[in-house]
N, C-alpha and C. Protein backbone atom coordinates (compact mmCIF):
# COMPACT_ATOMS: atom_id res chain seq x y z
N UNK A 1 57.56 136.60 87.83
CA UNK A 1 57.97 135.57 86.89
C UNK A 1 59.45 135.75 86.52
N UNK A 2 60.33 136.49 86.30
CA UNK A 2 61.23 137.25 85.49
C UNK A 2 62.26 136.72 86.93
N UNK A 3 61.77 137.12 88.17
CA UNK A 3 62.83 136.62 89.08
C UNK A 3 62.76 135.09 89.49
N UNK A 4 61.26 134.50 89.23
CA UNK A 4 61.44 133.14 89.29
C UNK A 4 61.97 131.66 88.42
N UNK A 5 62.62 132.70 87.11
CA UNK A 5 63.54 132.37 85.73
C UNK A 5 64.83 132.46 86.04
N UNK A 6 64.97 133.42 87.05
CA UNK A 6 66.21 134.31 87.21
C UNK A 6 66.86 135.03 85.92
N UNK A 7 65.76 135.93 85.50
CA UNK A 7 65.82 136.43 84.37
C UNK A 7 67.08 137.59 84.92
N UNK A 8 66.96 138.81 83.96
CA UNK A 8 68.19 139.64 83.97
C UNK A 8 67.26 140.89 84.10
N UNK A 9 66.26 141.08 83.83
CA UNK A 9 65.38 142.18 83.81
C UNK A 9 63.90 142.06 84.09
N UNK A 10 63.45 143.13 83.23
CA UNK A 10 61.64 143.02 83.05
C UNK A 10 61.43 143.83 81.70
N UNK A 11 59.89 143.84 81.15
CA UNK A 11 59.63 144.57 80.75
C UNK A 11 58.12 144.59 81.29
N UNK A 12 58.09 145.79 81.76
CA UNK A 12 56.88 146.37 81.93
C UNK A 12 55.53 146.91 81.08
N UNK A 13 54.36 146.37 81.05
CA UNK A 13 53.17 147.22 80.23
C UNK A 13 53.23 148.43 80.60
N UNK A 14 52.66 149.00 79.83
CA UNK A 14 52.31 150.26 80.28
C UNK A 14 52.00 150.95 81.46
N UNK A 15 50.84 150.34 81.67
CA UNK A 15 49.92 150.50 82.98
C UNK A 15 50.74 150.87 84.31
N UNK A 16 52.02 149.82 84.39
CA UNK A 16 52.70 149.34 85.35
C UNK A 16 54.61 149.84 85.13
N UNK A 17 54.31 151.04 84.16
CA UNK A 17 55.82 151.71 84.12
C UNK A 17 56.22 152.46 85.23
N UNK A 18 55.16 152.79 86.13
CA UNK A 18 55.40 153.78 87.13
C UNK A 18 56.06 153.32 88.17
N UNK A 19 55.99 151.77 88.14
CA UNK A 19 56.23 150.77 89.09
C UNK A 19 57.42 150.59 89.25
N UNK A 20 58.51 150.79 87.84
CA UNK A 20 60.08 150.76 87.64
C UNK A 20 60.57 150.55 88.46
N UNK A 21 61.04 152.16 89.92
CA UNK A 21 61.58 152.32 90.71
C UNK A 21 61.39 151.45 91.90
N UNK A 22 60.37 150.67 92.13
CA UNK A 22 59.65 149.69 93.29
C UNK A 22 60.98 148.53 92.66
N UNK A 23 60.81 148.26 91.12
CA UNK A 23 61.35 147.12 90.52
C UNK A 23 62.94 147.47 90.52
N UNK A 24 63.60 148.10 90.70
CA UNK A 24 64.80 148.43 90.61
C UNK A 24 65.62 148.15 91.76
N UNK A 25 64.47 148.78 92.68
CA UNK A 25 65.34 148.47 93.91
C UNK A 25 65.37 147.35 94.87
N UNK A 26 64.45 146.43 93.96
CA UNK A 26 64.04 145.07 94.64
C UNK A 26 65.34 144.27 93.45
N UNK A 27 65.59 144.85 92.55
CA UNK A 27 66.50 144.12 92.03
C UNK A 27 67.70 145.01 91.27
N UNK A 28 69.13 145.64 91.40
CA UNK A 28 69.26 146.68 91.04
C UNK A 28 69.86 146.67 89.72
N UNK A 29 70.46 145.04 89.46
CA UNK A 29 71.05 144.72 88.80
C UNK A 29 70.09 144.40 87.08
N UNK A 30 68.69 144.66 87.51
CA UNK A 30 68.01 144.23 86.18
C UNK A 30 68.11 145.37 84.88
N UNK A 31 67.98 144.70 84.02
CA UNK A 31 67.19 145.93 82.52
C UNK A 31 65.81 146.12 82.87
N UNK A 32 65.48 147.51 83.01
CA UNK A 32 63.51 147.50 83.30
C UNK A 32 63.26 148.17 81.84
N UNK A 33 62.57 147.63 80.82
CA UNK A 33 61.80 148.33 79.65
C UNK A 33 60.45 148.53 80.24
N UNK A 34 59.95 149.58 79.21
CA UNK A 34 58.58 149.72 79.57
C UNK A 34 57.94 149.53 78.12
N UNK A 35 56.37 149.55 77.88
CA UNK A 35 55.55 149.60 77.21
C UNK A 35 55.15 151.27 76.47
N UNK A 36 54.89 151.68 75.63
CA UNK A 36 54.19 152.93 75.45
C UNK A 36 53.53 153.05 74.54
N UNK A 37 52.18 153.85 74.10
CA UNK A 37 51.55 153.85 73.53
C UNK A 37 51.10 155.08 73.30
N UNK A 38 51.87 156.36 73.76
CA UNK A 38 51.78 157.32 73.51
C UNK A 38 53.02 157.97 73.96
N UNK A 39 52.77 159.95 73.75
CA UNK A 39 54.33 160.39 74.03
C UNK A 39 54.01 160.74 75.65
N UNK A 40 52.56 160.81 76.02
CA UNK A 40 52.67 161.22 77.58
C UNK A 40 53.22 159.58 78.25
N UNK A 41 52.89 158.84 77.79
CA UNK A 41 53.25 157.78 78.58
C UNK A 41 54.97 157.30 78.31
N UNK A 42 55.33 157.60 77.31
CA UNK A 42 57.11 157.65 76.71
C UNK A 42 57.19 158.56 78.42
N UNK A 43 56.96 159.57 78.05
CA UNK A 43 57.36 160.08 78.86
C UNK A 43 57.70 160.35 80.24
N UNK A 44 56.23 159.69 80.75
CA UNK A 44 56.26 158.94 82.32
C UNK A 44 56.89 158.04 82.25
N UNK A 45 57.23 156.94 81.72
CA UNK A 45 57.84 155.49 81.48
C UNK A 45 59.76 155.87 81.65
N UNK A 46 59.80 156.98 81.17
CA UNK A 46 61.41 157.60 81.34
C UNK A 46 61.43 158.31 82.53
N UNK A 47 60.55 159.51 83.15
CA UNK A 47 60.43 159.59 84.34
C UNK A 47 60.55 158.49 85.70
N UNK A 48 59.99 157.40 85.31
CA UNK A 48 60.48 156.68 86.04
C UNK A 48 61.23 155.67 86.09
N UNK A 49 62.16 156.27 85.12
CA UNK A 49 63.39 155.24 84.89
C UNK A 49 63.83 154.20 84.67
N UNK A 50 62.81 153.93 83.31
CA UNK A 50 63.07 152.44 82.44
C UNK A 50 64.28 152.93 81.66
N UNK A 51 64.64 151.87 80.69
CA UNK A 51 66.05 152.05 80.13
C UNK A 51 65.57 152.29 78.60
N UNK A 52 64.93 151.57 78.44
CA UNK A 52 64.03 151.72 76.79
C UNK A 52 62.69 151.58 77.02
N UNK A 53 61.83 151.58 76.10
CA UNK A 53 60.17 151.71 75.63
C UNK A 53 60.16 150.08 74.22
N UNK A 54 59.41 150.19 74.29
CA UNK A 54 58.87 149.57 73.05
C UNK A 54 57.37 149.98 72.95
N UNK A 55 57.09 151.25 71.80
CA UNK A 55 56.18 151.43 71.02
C UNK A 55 55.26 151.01 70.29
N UNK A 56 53.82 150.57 70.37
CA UNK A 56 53.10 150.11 69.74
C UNK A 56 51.71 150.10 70.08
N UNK A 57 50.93 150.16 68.66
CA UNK A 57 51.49 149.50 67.41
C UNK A 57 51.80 150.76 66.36
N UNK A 58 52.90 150.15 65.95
CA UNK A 58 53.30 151.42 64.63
C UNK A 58 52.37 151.31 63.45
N UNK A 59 51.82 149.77 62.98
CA UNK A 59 51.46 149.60 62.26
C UNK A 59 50.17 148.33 62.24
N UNK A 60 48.87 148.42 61.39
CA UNK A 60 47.82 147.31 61.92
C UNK A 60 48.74 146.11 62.13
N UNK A 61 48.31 145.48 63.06
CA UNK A 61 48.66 144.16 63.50
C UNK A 61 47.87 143.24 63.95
N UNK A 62 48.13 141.71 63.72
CA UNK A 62 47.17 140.76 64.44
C UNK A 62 46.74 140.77 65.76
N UNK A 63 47.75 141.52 66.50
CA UNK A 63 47.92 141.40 67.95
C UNK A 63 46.54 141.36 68.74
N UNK A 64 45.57 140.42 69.27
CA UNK A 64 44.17 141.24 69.56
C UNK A 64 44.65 142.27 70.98
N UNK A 65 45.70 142.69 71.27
CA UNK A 65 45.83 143.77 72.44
C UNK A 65 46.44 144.97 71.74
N UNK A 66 46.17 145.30 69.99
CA UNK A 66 46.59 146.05 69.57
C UNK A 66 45.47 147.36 69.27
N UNK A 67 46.12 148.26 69.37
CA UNK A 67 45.26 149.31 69.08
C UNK A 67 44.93 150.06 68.01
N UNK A 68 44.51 151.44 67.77
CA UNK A 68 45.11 152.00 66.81
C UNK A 68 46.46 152.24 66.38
N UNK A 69 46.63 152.03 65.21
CA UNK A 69 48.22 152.20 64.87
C UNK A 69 48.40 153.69 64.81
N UNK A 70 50.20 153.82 65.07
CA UNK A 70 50.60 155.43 65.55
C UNK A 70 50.97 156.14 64.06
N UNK A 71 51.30 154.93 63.16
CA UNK A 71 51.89 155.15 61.77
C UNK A 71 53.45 156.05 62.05
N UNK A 72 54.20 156.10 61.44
CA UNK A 72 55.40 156.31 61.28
C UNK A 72 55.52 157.65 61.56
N UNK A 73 54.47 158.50 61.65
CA UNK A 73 54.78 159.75 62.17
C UNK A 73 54.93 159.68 63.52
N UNK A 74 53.38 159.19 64.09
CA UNK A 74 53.28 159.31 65.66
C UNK A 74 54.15 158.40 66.21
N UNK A 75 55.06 157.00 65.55
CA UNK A 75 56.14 156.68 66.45
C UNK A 75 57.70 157.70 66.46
N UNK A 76 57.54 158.77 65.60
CA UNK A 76 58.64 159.55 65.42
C UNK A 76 58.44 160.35 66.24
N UNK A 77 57.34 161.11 66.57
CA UNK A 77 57.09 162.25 67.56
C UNK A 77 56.99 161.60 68.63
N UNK A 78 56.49 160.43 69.21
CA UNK A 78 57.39 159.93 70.54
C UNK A 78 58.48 159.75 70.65
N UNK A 79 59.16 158.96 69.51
CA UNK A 79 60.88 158.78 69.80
C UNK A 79 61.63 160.21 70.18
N UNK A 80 61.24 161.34 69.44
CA UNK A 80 61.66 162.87 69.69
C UNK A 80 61.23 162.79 71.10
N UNK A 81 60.10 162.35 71.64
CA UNK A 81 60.02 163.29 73.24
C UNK A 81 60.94 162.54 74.28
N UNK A 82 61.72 161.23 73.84
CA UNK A 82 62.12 161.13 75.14
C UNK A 82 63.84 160.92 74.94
N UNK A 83 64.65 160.40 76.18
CA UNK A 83 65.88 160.78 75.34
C UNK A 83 66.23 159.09 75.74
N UNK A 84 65.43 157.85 75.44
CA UNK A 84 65.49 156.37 75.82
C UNK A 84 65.82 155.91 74.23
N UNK A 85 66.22 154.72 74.25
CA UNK A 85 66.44 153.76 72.74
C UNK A 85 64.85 153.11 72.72
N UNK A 86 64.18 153.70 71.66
CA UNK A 86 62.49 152.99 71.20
C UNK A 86 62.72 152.18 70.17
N UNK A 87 61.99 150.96 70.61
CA UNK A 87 61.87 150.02 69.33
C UNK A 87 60.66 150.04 69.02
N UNK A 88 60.24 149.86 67.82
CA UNK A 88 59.11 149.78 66.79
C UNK A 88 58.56 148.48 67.33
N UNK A 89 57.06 148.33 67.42
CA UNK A 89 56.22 146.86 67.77
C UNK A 89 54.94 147.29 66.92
N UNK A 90 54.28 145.76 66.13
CA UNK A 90 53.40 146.09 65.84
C UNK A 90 52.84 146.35 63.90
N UNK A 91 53.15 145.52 63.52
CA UNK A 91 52.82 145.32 62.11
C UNK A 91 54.58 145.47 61.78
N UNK A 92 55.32 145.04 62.15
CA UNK A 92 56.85 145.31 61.72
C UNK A 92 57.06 143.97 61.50
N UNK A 93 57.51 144.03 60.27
CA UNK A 93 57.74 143.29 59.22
C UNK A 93 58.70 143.60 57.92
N UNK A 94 59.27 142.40 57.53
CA UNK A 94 59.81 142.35 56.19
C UNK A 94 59.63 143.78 55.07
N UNK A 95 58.38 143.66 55.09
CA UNK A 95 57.95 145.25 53.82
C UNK A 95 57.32 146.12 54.86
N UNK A 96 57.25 146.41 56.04
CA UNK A 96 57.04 147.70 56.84
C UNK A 96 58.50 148.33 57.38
N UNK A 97 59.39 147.55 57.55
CA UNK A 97 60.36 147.96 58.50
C UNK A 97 61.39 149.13 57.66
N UNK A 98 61.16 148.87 56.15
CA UNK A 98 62.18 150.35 55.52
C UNK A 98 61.06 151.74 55.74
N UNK A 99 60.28 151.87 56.14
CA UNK A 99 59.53 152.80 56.39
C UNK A 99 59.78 153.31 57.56
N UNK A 100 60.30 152.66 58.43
CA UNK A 100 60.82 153.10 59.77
C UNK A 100 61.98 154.23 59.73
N UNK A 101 63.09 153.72 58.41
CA UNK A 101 64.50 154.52 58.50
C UNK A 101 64.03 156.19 58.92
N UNK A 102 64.76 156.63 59.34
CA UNK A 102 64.38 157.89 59.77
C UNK A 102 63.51 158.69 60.95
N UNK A 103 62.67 157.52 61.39
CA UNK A 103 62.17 157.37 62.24
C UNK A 103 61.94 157.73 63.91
N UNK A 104 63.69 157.90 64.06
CA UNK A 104 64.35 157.84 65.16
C UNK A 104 64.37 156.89 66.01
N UNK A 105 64.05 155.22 65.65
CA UNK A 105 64.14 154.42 66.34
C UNK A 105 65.52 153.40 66.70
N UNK A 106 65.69 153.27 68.02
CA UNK A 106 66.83 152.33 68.12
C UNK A 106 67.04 150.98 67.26
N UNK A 107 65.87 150.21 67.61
CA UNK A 107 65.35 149.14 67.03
C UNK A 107 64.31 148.83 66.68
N UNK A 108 64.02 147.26 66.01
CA UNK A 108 62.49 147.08 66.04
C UNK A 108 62.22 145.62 66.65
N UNK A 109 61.06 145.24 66.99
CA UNK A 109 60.42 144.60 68.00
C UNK A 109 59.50 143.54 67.15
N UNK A 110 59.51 142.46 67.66
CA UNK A 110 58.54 141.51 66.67
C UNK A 110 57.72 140.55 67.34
N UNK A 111 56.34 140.09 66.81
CA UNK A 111 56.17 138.60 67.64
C UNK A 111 56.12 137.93 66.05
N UNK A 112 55.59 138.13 65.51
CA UNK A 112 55.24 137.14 64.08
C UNK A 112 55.78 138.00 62.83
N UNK A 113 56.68 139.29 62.70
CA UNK A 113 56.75 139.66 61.43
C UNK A 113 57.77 139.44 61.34
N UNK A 114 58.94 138.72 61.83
CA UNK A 114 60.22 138.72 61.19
C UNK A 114 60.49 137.43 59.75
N UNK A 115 59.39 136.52 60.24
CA UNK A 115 59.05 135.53 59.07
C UNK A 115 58.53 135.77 58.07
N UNK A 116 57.70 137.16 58.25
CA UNK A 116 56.84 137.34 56.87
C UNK A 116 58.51 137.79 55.14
């Protein structure tokens, strides 16, 4: 899809971070993000050489592909394991997002909380 937009990148689920290097060299010029949902998978997801992660969920969310939330600790002890820019996904919002400061996150990530 992303090359039939003539997008600039991808972002990858999880499942399919391992895939990066297949995606890189079919296009060399893209941004590849990945998905993570834990620090072993941060961690494979940088092993194979995405540029950033997006983490989630930090916090309950509507999302029905959301899981347990990591809460502000467990997105901090992933941001520590890898050495990529992580953005926060996942109940981030208006009154969740000062809970993040400190966090170690680059950014944060939204589908519906930037309105709340």
């Amino acid at each position: 899809l992303a090359e039939a937009i003539g997008a600039h990148g991808a972002h990858l689920p999880q499942r399919l971070a391992e895939t990066a290097p297949a995606v890189r060299a079919a296009h060399p010029a893209w941004r590849v993000t990945a998905a993570a949902h834990d620090a072993a998978a941060a961690r494979a997801a940088e092993l194979a050489g995405v540029e950033a992660l997006v983490v989630s969920p930090v916090f309950p969310s509507n999302s029905p592909s959301a899981g347990t939330p990591l809460g502000v600790e467990g997105l901090a002890v992933i941001a520590a394991s890898v050495a990529l820019p992580v953005y926060a996904l996942g109940g981030v919002n208006a009154k969740t997002a000062d809970a993040l400061v400190g966090a170690g996150v680059y950014g944060l990530a939204g589908i519906e909380g930037f309105g709340a």
